[in-house]
PDB file of N, CA and C in Angstrom:
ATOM      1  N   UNK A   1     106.191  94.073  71.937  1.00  0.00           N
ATOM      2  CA  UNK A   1     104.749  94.190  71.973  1.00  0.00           C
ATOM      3  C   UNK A   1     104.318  95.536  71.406  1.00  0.00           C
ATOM      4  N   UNK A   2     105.771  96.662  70.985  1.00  0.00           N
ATOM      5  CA  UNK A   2     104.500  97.812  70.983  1.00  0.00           C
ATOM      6  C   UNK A   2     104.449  99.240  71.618  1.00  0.00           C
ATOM      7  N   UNK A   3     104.874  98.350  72.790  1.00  0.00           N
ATOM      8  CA  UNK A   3     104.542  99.507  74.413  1.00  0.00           C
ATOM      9  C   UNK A   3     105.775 100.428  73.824  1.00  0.00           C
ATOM     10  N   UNK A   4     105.447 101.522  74.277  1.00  0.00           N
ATOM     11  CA  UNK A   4     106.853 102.814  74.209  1.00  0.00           C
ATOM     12  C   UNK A   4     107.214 102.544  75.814  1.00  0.00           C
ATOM     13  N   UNK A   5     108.396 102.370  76.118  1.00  0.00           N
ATOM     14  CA  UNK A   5     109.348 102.314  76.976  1.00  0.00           C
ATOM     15  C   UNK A   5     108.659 103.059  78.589  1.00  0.00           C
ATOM     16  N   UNK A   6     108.338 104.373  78.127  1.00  0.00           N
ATOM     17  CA  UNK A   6     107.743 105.147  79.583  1.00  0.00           C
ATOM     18  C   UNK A   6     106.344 104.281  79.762  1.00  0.00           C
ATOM     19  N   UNK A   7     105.644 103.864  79.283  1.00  0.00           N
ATOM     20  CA  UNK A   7     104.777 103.288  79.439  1.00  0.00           C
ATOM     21  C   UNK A   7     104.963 101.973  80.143  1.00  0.00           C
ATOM     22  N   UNK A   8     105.754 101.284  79.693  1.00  0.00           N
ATOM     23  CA  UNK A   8     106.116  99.873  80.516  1.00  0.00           C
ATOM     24  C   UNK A   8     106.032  99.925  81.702  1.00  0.00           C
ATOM     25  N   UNK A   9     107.247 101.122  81.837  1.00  0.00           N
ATOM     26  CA  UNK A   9     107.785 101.075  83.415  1.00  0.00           C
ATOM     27  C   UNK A   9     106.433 101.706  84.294  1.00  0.00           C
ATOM     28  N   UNK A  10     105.796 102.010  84.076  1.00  0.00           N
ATOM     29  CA  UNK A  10     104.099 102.167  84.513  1.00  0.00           C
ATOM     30  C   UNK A  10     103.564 101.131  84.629  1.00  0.00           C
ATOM     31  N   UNK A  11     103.370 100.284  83.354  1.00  0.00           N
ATOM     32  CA  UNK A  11     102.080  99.020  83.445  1.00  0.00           C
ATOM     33  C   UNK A  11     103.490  98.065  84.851  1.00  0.00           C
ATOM     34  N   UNK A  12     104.429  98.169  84.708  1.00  0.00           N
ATOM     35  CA  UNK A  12     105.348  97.250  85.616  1.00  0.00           C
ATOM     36  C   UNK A  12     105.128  97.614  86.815  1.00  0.00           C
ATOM     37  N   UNK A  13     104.796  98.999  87.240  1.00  0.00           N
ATOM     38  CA  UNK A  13     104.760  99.678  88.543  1.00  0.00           C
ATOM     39  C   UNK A  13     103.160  98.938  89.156  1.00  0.00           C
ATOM     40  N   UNK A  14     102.190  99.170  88.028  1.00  0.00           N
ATOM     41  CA  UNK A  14     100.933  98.674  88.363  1.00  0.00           C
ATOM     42  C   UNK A  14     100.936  97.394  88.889  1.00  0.00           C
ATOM     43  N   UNK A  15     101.245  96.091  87.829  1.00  0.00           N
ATOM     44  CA  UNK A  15     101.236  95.294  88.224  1.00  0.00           C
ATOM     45  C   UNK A  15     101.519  94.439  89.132  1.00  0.00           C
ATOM     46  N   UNK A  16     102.978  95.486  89.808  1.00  0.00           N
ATOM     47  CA  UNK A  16     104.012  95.109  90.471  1.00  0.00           C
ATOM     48  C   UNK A  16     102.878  95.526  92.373  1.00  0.00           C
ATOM     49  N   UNK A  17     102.415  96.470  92.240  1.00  0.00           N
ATOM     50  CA  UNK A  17     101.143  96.746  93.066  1.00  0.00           C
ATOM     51  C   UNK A  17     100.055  95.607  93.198  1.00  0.00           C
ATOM     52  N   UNK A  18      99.721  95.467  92.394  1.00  0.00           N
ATOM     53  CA  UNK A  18      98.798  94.206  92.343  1.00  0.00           C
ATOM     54  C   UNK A  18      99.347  92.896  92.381  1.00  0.00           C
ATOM     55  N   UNK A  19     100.143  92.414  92.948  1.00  0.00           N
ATOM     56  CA  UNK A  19     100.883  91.278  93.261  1.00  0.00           C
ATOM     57  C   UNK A  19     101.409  91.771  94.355  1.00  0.00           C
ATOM     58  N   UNK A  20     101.557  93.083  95.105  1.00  0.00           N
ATOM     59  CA  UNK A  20     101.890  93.011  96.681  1.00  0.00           C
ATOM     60  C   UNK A  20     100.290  92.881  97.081  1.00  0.00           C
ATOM     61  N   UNK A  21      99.305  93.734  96.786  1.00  0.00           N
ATOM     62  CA  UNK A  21      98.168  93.551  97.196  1.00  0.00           C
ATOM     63  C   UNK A  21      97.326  92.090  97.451  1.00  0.00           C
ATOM     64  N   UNK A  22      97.775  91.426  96.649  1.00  0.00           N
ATOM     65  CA  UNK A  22      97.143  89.830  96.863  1.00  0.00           C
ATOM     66  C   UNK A  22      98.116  88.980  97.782  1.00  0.00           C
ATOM     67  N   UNK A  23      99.289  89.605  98.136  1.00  0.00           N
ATOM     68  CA  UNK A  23      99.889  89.130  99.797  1.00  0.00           C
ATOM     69  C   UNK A  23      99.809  89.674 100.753  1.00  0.00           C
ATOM     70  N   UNK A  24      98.747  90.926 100.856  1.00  0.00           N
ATOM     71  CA  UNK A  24      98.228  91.522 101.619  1.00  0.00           C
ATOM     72  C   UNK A  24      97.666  91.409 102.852  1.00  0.00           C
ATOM     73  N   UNK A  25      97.849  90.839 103.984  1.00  0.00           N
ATOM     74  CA  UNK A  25      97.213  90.265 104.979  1.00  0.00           C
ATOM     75  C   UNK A  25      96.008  90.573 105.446  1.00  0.00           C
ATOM     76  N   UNK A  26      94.954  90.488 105.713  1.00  0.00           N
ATOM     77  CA  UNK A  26      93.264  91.068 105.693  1.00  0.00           C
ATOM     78  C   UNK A  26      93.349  90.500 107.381  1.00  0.00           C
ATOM     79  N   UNK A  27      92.709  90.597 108.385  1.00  0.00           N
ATOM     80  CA  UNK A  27      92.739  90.077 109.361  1.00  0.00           C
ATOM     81  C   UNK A  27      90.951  90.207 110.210  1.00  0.00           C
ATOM     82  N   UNK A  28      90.539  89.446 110.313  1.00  0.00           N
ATOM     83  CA  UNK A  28      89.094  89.160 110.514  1.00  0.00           C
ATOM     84  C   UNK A  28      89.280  90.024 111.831  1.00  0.00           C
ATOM     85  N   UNK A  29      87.697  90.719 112.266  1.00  0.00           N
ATOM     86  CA  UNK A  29      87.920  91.044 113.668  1.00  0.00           C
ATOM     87  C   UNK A  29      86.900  89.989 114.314  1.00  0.00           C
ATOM     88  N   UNK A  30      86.479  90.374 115.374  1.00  0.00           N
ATOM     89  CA  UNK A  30      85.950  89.299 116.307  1.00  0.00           C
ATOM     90  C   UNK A  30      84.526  89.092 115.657  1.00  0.00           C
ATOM     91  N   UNK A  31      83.852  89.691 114.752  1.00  0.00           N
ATOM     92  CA  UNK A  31      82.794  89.694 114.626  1.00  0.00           C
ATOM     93  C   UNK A  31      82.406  89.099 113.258  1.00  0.00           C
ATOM     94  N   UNK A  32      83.654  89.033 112.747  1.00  0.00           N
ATOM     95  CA  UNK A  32      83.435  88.896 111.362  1.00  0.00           C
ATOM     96  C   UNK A  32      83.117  89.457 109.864  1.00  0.00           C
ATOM     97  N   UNK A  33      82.312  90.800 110.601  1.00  0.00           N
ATOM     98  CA  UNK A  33      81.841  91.550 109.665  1.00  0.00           C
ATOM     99  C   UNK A  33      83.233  92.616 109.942  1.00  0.00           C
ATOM    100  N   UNK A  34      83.949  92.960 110.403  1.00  0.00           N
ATOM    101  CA  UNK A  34      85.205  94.018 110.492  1.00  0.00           C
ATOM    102  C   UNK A  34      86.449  93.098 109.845  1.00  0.00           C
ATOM    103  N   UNK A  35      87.221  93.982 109.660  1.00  0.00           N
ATOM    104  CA  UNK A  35      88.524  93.891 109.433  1.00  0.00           C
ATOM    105  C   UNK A  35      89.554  94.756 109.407  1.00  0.00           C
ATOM    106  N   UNK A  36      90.957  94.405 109.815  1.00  0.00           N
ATOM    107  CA  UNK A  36      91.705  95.088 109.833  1.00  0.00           C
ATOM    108  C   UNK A  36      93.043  95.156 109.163  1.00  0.00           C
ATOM    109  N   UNK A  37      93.626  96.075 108.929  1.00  0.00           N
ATOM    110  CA  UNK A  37      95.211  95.491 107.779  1.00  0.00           C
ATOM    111  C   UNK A  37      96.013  96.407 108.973  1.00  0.00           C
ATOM    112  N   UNK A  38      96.837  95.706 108.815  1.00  0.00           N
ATOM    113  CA  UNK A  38      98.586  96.161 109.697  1.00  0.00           C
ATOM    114  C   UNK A  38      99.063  97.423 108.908  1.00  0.00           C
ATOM    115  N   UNK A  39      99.508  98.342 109.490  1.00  0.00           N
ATOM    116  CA  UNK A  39     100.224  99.613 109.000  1.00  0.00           C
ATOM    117  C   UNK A  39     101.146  99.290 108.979  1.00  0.00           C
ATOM    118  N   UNK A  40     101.867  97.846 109.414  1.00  0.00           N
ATOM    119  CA  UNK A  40     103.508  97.654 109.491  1.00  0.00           C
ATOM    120  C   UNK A  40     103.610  96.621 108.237  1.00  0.00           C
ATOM    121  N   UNK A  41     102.607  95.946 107.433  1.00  0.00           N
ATOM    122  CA  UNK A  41     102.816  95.148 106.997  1.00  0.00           C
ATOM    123  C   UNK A  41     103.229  95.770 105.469  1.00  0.00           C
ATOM    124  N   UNK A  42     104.411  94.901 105.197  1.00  0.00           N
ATOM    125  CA  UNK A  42     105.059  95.119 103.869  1.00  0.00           C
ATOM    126  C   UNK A  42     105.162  95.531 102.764  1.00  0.00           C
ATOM    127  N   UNK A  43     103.718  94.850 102.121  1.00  0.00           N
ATOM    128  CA  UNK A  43     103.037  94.745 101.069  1.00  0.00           C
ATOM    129  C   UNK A  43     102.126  95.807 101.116  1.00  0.00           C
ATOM    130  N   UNK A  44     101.792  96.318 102.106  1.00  0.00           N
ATOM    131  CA  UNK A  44     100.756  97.674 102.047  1.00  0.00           C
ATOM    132  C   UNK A  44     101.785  98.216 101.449  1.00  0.00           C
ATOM    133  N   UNK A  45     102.983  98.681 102.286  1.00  0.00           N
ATOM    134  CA  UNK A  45     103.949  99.756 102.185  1.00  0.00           C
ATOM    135  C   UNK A  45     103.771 100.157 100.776  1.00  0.00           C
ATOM    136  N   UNK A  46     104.647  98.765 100.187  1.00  0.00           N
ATOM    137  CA  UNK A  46     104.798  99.107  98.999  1.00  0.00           C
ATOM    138  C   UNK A  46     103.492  99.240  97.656  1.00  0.00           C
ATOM    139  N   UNK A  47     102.824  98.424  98.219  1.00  0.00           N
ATOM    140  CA  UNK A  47     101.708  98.824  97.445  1.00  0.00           C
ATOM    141  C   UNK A  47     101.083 100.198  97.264  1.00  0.00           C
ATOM    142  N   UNK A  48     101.111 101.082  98.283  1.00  0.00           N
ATOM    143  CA  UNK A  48     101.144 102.242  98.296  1.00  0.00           C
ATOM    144  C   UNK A  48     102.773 102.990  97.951  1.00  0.00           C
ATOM    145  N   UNK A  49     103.496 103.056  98.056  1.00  0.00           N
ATOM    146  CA  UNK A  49     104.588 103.655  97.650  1.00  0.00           C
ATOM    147  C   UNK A  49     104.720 103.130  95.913  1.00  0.00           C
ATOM    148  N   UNK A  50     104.205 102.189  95.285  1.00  0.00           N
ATOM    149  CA  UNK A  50     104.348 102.118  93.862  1.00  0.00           C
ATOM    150  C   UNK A  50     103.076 102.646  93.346  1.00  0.00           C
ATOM    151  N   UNK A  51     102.037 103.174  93.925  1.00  0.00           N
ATOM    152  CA  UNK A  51     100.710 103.663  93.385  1.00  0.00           C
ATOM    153  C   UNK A  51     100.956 105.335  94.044  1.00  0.00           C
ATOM    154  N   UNK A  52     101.498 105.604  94.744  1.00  0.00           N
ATOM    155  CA  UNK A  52     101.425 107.048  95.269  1.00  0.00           C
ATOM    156  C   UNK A  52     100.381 107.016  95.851  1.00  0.00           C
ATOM    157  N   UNK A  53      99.849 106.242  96.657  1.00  0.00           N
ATOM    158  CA  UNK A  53      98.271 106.684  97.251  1.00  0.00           C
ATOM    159  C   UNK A  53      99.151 106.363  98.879  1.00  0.00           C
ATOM    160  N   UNK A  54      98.165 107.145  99.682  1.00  0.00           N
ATOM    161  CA  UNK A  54      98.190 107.467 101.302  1.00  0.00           C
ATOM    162  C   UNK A  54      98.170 106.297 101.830  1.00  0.00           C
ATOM    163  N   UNK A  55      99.092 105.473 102.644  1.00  0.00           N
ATOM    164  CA  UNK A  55      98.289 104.265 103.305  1.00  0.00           C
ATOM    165  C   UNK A  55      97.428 104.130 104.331  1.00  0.00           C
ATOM    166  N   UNK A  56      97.351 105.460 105.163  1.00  0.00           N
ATOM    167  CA  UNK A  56      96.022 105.215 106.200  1.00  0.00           C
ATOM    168  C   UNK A  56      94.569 105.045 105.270  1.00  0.00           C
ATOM    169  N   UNK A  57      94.826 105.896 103.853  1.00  0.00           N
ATOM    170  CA  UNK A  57      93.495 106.045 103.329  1.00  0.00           C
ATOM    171  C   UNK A  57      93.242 104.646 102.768  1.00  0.00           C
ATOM    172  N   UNK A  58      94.039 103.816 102.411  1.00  0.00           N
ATOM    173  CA  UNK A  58      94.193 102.740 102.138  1.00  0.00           C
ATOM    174  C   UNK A  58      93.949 101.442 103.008  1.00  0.00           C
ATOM    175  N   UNK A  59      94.649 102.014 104.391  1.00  0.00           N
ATOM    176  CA  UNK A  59      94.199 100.900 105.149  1.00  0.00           C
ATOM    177  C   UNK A  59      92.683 101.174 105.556  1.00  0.00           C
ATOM    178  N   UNK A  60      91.992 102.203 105.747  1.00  0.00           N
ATOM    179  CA  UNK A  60      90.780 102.647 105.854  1.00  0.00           C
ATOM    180  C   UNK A  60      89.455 101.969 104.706  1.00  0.00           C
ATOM    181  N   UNK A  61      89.906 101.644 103.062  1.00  0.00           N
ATOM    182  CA  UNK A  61      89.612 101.555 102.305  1.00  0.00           C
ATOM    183  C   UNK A  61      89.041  99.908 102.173  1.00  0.00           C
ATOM    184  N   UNK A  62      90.829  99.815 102.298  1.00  0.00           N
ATOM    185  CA  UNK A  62      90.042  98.080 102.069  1.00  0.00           C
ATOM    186  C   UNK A  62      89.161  97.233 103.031  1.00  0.00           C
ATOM    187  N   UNK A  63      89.181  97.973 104.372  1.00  0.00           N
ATOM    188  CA  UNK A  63      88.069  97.648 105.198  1.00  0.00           C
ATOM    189  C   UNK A  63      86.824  98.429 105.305  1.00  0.00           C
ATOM    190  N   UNK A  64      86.329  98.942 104.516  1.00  0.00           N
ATOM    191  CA  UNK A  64      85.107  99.788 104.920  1.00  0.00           C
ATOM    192  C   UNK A  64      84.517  99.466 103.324  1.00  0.00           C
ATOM    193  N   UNK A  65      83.224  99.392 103.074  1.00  0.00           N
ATOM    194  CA  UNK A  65      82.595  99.677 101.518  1.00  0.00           C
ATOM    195  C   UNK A  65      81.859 101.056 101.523  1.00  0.00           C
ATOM    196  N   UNK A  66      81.930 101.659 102.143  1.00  0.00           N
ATOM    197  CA  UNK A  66      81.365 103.045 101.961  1.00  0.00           C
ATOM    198  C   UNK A  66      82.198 103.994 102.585  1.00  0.00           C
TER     199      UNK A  66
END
């Protein structure tokens, strides 16, 4: 395709993030309008360990819009 080699192993790291993220477990709270994600669950882990980002800030993130 093109890609120079260091680059791959990047777009692979990304993508490879975005395919743990969509097995991501979301978990409704009682109200409906909350939610919560597991700090134990898998796919965070690694979704954060292949992006370098924090996972509390993460688990904080995908439940809150502001």
């Amino acid at each position: 395709v093109g890609v120079k080699e260091s680059h791959q192993m990047t777009l692979f790291r990304i993508i490879a993030a975005i395919l743990h993220l969509g097995n991501l477990e979301i978990q409704a709270e009682r109200d409906d309008d909350a939610c919560h994600v597991s700090s134990e669950d898998e796919h965070l882990n690694h979704f954060c360990s292949l992006l370098g980002v924090e996972q509390s800030q993460m688990e904080h993130w995908l439940c809150h819009r502001k």
